[in-house]
Protein backbone atom coordinates (compact mmCIF):
# COMPACT_ATOMS: atom_id res chain seq x y z
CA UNK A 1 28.23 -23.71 -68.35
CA UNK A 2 26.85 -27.23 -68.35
CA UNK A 3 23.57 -28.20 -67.03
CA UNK A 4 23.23 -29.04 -63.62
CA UNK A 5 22.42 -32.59 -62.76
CA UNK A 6 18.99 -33.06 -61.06
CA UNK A 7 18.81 -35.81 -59.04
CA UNK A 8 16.42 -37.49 -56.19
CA UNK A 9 16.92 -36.63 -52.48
CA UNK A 10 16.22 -40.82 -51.88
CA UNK A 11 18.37 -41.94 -55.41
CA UNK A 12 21.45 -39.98 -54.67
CA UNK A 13 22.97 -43.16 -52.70
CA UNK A 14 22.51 -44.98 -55.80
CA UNK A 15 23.70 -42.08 -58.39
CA UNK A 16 26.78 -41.30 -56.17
CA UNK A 17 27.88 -44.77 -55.89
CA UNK A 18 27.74 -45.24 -60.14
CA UNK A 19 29.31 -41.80 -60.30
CA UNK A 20 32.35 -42.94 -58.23
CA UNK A 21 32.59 -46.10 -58.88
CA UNK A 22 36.24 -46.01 -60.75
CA UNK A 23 37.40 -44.08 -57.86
CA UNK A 24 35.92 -46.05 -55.16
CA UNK A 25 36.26 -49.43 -56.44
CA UNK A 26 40.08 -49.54 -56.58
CA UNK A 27 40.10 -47.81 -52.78
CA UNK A 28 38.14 -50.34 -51.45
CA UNK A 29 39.83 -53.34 -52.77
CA UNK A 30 43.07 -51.92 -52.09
CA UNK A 31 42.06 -51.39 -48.48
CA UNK A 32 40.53 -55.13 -48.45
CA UNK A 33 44.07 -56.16 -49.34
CA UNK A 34 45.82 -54.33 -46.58
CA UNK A 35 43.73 -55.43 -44.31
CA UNK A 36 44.64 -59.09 -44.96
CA UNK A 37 48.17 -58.35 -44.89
CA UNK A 38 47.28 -56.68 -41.11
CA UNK A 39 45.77 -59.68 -40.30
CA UNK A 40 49.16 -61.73 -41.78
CA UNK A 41 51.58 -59.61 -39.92
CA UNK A 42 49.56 -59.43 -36.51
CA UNK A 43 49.70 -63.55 -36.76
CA UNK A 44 53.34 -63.39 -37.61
CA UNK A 45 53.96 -61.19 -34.39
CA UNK A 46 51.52 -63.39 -32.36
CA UNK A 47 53.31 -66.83 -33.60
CA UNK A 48 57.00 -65.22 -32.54
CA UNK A 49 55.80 -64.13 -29.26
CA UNK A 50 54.57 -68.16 -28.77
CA UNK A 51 58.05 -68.90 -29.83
CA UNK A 52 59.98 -67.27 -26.79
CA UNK A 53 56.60 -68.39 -24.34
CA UNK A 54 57.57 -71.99 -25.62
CA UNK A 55 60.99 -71.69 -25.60
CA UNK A 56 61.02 -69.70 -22.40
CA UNK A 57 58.86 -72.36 -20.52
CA UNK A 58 61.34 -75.01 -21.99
CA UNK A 59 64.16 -73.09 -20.32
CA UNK A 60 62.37 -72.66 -16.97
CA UNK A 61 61.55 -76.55 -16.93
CA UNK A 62 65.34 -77.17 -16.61
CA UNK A 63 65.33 -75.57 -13.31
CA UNK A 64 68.41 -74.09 -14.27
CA UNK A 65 69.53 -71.25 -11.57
CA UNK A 66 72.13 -68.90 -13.53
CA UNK A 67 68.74 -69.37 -16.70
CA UNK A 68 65.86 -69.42 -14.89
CA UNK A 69 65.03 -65.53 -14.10
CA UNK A 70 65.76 -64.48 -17.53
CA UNK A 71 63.79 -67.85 -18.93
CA UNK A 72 60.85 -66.36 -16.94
CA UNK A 73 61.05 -62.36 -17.68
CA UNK A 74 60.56 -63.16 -21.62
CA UNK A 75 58.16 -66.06 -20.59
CA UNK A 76 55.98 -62.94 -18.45
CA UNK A 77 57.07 -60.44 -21.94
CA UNK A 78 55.90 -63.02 -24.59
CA UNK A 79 52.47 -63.89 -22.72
CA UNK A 80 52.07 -59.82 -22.13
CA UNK A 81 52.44 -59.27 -25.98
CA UNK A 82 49.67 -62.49 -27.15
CA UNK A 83 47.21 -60.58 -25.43
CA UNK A 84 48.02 -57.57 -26.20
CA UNK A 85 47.81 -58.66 -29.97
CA UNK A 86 44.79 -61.21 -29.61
CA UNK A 87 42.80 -58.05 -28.78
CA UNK A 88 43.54 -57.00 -32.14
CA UNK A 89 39.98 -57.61 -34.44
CA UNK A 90 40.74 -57.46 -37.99
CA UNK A 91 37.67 -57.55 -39.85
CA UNK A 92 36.87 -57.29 -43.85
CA UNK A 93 34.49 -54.36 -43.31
CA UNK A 94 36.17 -51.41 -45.39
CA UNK A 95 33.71 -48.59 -44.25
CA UNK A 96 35.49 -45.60 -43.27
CA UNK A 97 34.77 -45.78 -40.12
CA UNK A 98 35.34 -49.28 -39.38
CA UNK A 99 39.10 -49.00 -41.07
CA UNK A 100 39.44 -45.79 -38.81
CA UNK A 101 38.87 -47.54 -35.88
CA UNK A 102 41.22 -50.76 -36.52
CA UNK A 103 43.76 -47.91 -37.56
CA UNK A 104 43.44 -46.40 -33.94
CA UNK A 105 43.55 -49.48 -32.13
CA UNK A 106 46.58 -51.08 -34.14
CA UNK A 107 48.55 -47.79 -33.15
CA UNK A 108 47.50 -48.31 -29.95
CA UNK A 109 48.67 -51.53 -30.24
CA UNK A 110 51.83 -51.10 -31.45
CA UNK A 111 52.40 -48.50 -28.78
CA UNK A 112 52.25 -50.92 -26.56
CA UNK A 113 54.43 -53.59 -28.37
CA UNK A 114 56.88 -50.91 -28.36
CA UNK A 115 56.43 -50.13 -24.98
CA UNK A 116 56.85 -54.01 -23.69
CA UNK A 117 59.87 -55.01 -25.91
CA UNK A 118 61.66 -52.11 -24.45
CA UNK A 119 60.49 -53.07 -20.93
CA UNK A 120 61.29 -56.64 -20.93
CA UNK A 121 64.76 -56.35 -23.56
CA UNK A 122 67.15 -55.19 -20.64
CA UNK A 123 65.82 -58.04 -18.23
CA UNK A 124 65.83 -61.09 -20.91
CA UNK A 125 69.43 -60.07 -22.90
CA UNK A 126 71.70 -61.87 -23.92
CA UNK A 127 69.17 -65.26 -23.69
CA UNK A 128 66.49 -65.96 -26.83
CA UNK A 129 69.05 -63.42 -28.99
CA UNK A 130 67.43 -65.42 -32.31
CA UNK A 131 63.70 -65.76 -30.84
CA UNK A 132 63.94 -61.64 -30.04
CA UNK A 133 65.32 -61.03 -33.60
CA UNK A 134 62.82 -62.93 -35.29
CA UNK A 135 60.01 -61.30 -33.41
CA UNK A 136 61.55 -57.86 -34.08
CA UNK A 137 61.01 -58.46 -37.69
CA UNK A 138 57.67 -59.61 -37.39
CA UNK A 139 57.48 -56.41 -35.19
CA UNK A 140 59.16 -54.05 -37.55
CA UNK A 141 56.46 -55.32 -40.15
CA UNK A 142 53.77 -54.82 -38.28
CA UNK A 143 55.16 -51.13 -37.40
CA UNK A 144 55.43 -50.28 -41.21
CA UNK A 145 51.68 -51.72 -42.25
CA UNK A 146 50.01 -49.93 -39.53
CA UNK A 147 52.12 -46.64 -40.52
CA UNK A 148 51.65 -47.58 -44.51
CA UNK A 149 47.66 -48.13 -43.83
CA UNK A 150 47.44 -44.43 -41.73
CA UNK A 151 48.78 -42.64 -45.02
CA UNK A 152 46.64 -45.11 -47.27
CA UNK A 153 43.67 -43.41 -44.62
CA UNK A 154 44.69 -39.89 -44.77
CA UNK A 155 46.02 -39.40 -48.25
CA UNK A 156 43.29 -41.42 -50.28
CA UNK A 157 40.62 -42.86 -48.56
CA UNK A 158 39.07 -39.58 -47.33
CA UNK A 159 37.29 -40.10 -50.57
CA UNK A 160 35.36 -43.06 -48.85
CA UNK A 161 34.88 -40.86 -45.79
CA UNK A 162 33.76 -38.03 -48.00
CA UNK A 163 30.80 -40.54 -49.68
CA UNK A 164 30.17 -42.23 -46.60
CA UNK A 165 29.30 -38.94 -44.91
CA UNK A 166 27.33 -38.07 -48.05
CA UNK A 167 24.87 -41.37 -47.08
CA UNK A 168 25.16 -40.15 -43.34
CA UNK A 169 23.71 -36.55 -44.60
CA UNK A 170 21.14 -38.14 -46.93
CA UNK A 171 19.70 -39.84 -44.05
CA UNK A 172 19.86 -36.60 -41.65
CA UNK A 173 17.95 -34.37 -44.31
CA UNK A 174 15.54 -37.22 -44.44
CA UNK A 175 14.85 -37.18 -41.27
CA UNK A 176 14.59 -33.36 -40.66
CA UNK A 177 11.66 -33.38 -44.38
CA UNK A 178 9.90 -35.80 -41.91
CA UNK A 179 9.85 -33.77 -38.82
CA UNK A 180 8.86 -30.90 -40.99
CA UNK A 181 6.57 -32.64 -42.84
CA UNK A 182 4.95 -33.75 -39.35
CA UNK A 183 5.28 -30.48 -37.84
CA UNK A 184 3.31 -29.45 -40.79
CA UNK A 185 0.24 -31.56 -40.43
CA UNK A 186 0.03 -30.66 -36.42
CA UNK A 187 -0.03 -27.02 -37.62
CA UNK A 188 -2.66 -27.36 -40.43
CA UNK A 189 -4.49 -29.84 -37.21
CA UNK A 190 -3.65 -26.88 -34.63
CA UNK A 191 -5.36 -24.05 -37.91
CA UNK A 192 -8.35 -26.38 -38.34
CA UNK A 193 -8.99 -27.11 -34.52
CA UNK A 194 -8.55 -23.32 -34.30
CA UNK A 195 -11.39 -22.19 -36.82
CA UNK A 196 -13.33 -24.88 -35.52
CA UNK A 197 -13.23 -23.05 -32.08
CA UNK A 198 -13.90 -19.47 -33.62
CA UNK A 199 -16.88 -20.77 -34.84
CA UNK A 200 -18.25 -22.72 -31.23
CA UNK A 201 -17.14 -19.26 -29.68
CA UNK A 202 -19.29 -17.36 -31.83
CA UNK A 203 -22.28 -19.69 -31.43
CA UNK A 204 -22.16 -19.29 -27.89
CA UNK A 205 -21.98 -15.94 -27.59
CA UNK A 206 -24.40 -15.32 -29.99
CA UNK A 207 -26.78 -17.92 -27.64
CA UNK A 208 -25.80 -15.58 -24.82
CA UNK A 209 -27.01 -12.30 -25.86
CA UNK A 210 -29.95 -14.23 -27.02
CA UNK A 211 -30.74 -15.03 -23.56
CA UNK A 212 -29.50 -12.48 -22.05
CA UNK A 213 -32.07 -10.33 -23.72
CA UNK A 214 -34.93 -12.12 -22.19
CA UNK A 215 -37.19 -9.94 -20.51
CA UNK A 216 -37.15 -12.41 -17.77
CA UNK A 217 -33.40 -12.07 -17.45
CA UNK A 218 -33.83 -8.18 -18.26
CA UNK A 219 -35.95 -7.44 -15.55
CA UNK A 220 -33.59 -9.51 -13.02
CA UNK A 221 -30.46 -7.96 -14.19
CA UNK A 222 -32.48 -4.27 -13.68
CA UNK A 223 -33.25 -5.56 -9.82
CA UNK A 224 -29.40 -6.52 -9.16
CA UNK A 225 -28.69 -2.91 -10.23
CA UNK A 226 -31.11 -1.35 -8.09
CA UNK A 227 -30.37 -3.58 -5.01
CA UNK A 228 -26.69 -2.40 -5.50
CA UNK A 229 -27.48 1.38 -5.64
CA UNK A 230 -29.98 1.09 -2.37
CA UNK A 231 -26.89 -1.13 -0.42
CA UNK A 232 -24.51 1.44 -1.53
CA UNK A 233 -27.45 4.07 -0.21
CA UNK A 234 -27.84 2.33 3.43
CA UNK A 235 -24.07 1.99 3.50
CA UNK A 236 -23.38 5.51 3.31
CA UNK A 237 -25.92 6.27 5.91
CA UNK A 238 -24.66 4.32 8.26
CA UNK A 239 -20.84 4.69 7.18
CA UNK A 240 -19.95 6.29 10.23
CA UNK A 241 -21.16 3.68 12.48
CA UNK A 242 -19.18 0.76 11.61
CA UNK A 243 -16.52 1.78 14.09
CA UNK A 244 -18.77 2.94 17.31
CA UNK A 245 -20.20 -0.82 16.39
CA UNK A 246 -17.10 -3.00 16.14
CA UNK A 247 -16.27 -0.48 19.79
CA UNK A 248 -19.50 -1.36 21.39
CA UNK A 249 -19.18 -4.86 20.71
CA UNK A 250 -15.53 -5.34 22.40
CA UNK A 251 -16.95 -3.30 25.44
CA UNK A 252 -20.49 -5.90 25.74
CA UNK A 253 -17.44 -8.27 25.18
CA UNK A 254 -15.67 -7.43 28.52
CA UNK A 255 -19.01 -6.36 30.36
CA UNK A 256 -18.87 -2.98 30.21
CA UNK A 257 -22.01 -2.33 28.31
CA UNK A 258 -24.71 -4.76 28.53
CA UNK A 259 -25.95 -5.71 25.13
CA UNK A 260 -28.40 -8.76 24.20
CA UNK A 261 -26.93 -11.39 22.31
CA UNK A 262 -29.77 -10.99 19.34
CA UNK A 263 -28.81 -7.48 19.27
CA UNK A 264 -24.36 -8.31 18.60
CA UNK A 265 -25.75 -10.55 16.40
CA UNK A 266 -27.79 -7.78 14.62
CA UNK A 267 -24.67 -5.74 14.70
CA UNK A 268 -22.36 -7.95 12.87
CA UNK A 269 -25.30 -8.23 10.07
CA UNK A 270 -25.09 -4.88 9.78
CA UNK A 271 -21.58 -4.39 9.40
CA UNK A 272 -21.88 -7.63 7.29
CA UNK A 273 -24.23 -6.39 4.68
CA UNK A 274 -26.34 -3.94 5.93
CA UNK A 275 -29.28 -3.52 3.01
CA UNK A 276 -30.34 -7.22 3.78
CA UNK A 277 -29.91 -6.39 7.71
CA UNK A 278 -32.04 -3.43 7.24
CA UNK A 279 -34.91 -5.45 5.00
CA UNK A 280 -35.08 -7.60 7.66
CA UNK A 281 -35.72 -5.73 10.27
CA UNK A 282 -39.26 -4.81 11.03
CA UNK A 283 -41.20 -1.75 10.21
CA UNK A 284 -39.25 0.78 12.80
CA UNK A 285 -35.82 -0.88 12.96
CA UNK A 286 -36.54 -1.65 16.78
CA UNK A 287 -33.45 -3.29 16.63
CA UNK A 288 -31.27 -1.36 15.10
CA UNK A 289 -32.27 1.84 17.58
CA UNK A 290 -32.68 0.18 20.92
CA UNK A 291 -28.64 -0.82 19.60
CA UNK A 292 -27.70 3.45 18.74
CA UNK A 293 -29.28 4.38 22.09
CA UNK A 294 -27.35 2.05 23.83
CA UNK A 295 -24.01 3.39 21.48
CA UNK A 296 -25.20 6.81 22.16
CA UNK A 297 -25.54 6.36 26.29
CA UNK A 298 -21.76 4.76 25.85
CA UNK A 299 -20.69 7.84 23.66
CA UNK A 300 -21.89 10.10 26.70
CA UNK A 301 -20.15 8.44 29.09
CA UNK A 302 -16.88 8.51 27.49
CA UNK A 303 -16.67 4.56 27.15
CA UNK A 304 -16.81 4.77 23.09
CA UNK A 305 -13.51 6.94 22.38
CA UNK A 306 -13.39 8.01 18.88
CA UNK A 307 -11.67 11.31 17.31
CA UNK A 308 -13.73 14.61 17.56
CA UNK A 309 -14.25 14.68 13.90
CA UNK A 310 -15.90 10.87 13.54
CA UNK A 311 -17.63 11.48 16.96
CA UNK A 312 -19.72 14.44 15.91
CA UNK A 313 -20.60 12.51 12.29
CA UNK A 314 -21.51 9.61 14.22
CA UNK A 315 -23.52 11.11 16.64
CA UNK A 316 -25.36 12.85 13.82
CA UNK A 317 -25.95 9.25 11.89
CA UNK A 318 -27.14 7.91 14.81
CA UNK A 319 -29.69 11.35 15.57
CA UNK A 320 -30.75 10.41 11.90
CA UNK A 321 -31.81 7.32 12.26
CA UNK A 322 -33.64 7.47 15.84
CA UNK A 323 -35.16 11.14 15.68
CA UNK A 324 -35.68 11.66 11.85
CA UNK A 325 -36.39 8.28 10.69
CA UNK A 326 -33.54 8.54 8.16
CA UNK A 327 -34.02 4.82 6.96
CA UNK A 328 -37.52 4.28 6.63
CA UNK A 329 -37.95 5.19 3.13
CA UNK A 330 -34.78 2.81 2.30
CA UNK A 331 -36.37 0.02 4.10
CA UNK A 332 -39.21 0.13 2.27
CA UNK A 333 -37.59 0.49 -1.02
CA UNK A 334 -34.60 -2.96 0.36
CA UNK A 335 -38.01 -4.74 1.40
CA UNK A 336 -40.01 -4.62 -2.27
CA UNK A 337 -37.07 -4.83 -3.92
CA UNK A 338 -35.21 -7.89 -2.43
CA UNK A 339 -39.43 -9.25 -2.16
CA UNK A 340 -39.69 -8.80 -6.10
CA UNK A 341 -36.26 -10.70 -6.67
CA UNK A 342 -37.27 -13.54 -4.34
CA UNK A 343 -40.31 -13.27 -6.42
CA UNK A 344 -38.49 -13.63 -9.93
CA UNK A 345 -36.18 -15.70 -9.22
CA UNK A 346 -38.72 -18.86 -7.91
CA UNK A 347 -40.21 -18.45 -11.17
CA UNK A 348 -39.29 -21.85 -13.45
CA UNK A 349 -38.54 -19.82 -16.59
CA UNK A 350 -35.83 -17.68 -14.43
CA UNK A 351 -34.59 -20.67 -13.31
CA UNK A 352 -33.91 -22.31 -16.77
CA UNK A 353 -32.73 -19.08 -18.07
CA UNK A 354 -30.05 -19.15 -15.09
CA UNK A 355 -28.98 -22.72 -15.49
CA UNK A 356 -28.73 -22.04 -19.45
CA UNK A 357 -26.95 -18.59 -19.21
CA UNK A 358 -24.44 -20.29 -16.44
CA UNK A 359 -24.17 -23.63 -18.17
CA UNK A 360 -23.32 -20.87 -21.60
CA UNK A 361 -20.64 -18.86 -19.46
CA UNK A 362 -19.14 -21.62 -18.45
CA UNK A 363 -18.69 -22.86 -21.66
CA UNK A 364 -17.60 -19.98 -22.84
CA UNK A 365 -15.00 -19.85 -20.45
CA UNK A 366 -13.42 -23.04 -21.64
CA UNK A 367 -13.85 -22.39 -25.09
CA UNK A 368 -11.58 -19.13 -24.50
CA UNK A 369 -8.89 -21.69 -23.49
CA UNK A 370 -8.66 -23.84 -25.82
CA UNK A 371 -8.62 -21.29 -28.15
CA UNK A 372 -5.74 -19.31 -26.18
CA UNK A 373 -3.69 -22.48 -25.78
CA UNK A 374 -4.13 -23.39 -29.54
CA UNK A 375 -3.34 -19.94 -30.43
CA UNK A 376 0.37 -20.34 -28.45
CA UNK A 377 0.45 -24.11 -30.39
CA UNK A 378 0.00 -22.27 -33.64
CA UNK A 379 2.80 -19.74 -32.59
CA UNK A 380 5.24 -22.05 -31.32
CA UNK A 381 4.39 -24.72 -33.87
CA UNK A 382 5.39 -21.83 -37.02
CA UNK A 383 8.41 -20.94 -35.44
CA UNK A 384 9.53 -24.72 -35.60
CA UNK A 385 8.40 -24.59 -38.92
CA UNK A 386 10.55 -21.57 -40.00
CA UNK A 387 13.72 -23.55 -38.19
CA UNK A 388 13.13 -27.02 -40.17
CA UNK A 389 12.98 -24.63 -43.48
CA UNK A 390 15.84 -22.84 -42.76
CA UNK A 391 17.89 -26.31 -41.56
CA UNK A 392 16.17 -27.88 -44.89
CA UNK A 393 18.05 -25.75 -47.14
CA UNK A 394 21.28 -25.88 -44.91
CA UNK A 395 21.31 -29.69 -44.96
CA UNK A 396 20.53 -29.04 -49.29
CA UNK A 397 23.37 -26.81 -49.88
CA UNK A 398 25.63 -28.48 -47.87
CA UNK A 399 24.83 -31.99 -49.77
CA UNK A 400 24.89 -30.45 -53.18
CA UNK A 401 28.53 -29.13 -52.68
CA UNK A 402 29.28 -32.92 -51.42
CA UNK A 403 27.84 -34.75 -54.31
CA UNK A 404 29.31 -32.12 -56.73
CA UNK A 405 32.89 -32.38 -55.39
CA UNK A 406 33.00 -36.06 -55.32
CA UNK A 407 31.32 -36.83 -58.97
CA UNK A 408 33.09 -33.74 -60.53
CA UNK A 409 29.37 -32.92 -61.93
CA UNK A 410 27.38 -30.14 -60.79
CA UNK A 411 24.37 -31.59 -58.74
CA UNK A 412 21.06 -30.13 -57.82
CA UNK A 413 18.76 -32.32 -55.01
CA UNK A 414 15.27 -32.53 -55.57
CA UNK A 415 13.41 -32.99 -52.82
CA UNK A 416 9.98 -33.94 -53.81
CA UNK A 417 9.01 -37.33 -55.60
């Protein structure tokens, strides 16, 4: 088995054309020289359609009445077939695709010859009998090179078309090693940018937990915990009370119960947030019970309508708070806490360790996105790498079978320089 020829991805224009160059050379001349013999016989047809426009204008000049209709039908046929042949463009280009082209249009053209003669024939006979025989020969000549130069295309010159689609696949796998080559570098770019964001991720969190475990910070983040278990505390001890409120409210509303304005207002701050309602209070909650004796008179005299169930746990919330001073030791405990966190959190070292810790999270949080959107760039930038790969080799395979075929050698593309 003989040795397959290796040859350059960007020399195989060159090697293919030496390779075929006793099979392409005689093609392309021989097409050159039917192309001037087009060119010959669409003159010849041209110059004996001016013959009956001439001699048909000649005949219409006499005026004569048993001439003149028939002098002007071939003077309208011969005029119809000059432009129908002048938009014939022969050219000497003998790509395949240029000769394919003129070969469509001249049997187009001829179509339409055809098509006129027998149009016009019954409507000039039996005037210009030598003028319509000498432009049927020019005709029938013109017929037989267009039909001569369609076999010349189909039987032999699909060899040009063969090499010519060879150059046309050169430069398509060309292209596609450049879009993968690209594709590549935005991938290794995408990697690098990647790593590069592992690492500022890392850094900040690692900055985090260092100031996160500040005592400063410590201590805060121990208040905030506490201050949630004593609001969840209050809120359960006055969890049956939010209705009877939002009730006693709508009936101060409409009159019905009169109820200060500071104490609504003390009402929605409890069923706001009540810890911070109760810290604020003072010692006693004077507030807060002058507001459940006033619920509790309306709960006596049937104006506050709740079911029997949530009646008797509300009335025993409210006995709670204004007979066993059920919140007092929570008030306290809201009051020195919330005090202590005021406290804290005016000191300047809590302050910077907020602003740093927020400005950190914050940057976190963007970091975590860049990262996530150059992980899906990574993703979607491999699978287009897989495709070019897989249309790489296509576009190879396909080209080596060309080149092989036409050079009668077996050829093997390389792809790198």
């Amino acid at each position: 088995m003989s040795r397959a020829s290796q040859v350059q991805l960007l020399e195989l224009k060159e090697w293919l054309n030496r390779e075929t160059a006793s099979l392409v050379g005689p093609l392309k001349a021989k097409a050159s020289n039917m192309l001037k013999e087009i060119e010959e016989r669409v003159d010849d047809t041209i110059e004996g359609s001016q013959k009956i426009l001439e001699n048909s204008q000649n005949e219409m000049n006499k005026s004569n009445p048993k001439t003149h209709r028939f002098a002007r039908n071939a003077n309208k046929f011969a005029q119809s077939l000059i432009d129908t042949l002048g938009a014939v463009s022969v050219s000497d280009n003998v790509q395949y695709e240029a000769v394919q082209a003129l070969c469509e249009q001249l049997e187009k053209t001829c179509a339409n010859v055809d098509q006129l003669r027998r149009s016009a024939y019954p409507y000039i006979s039996p005037y210009f009998i030598f003028d319509r025989r000498r432009l049927d020969v020019f005709v029938k000549r013109l017929f037989d090179i267009t039909k001569e130069f369609r076999d010349f295309l189909t039987e032999k010159y699909a060899d040009i078309k063969a090499i010519d689609d060879v150059s046309l696949q050169v430069d398509k796998l060309v292209q596609v090693l450049n879009e993968a080559k690209q594709n590549e570098e935005s991938l290794r770019n995408a990697e690098e940018k990647m790593q590069t964001l592992e690492n500022e991720i890392a850094e900040t969190k690692s900055k985090l937990l260092q100031v996160q475990t500040r005592a400063e910070l410590g201590e805060l983040v121990k208040l905030d915990q506490r201050i949630e278990e004593l609001r969840a505390q209050v809120k359960h001890n006055l969890r049956y009370l939010q209705k009877p409120f939002h009730k006693l409210q709508s009936l101060a509303r409409y009159s019905e119960v009169a109820v200060p304005p500071h104490e609504l207002s003390k009402m929605d701050e409890y069923l706001a947030d009540p810890l911070t309602a109760l810290a604020i209070e003072d010692n006693g909650c004077s507030t807060l019970r002058s507001i459940l004796r006033k619920l509790d008179s309306a709960i006596d005299q049937g104006k506050v309508k709740l079911k029997s169930r949530r009646l008797r746990k509300a009335q025993d919330q409210i006995n709670a708070v204004l007979n066993n001073d059920s919140l007092g030791h929570l008030q306290k405990n809201a009051q020195e806490t919330l005090a202590y966190r005021k406290q804290l959190l005016s000191s300047e070292t809590v302050n910077t360790l907020q602003d740093e810790l927020s400005g950190l999270q914050k940057r976190l949080k963007t970091l975590q996105k860049q990262y996530e959107f150059e992980a899906s760039r990574i993703k979607a930038l491999k699978s287009d790498q897989t495709k070019l790969q897989e249309k790489t080799e296509h576009l190879k395979k396909e080209l080596e079978e060309s080149a092989s075929e036409l050079s009668r050698k077996s050829v093997q593309i390389v792809l790198s320089s």
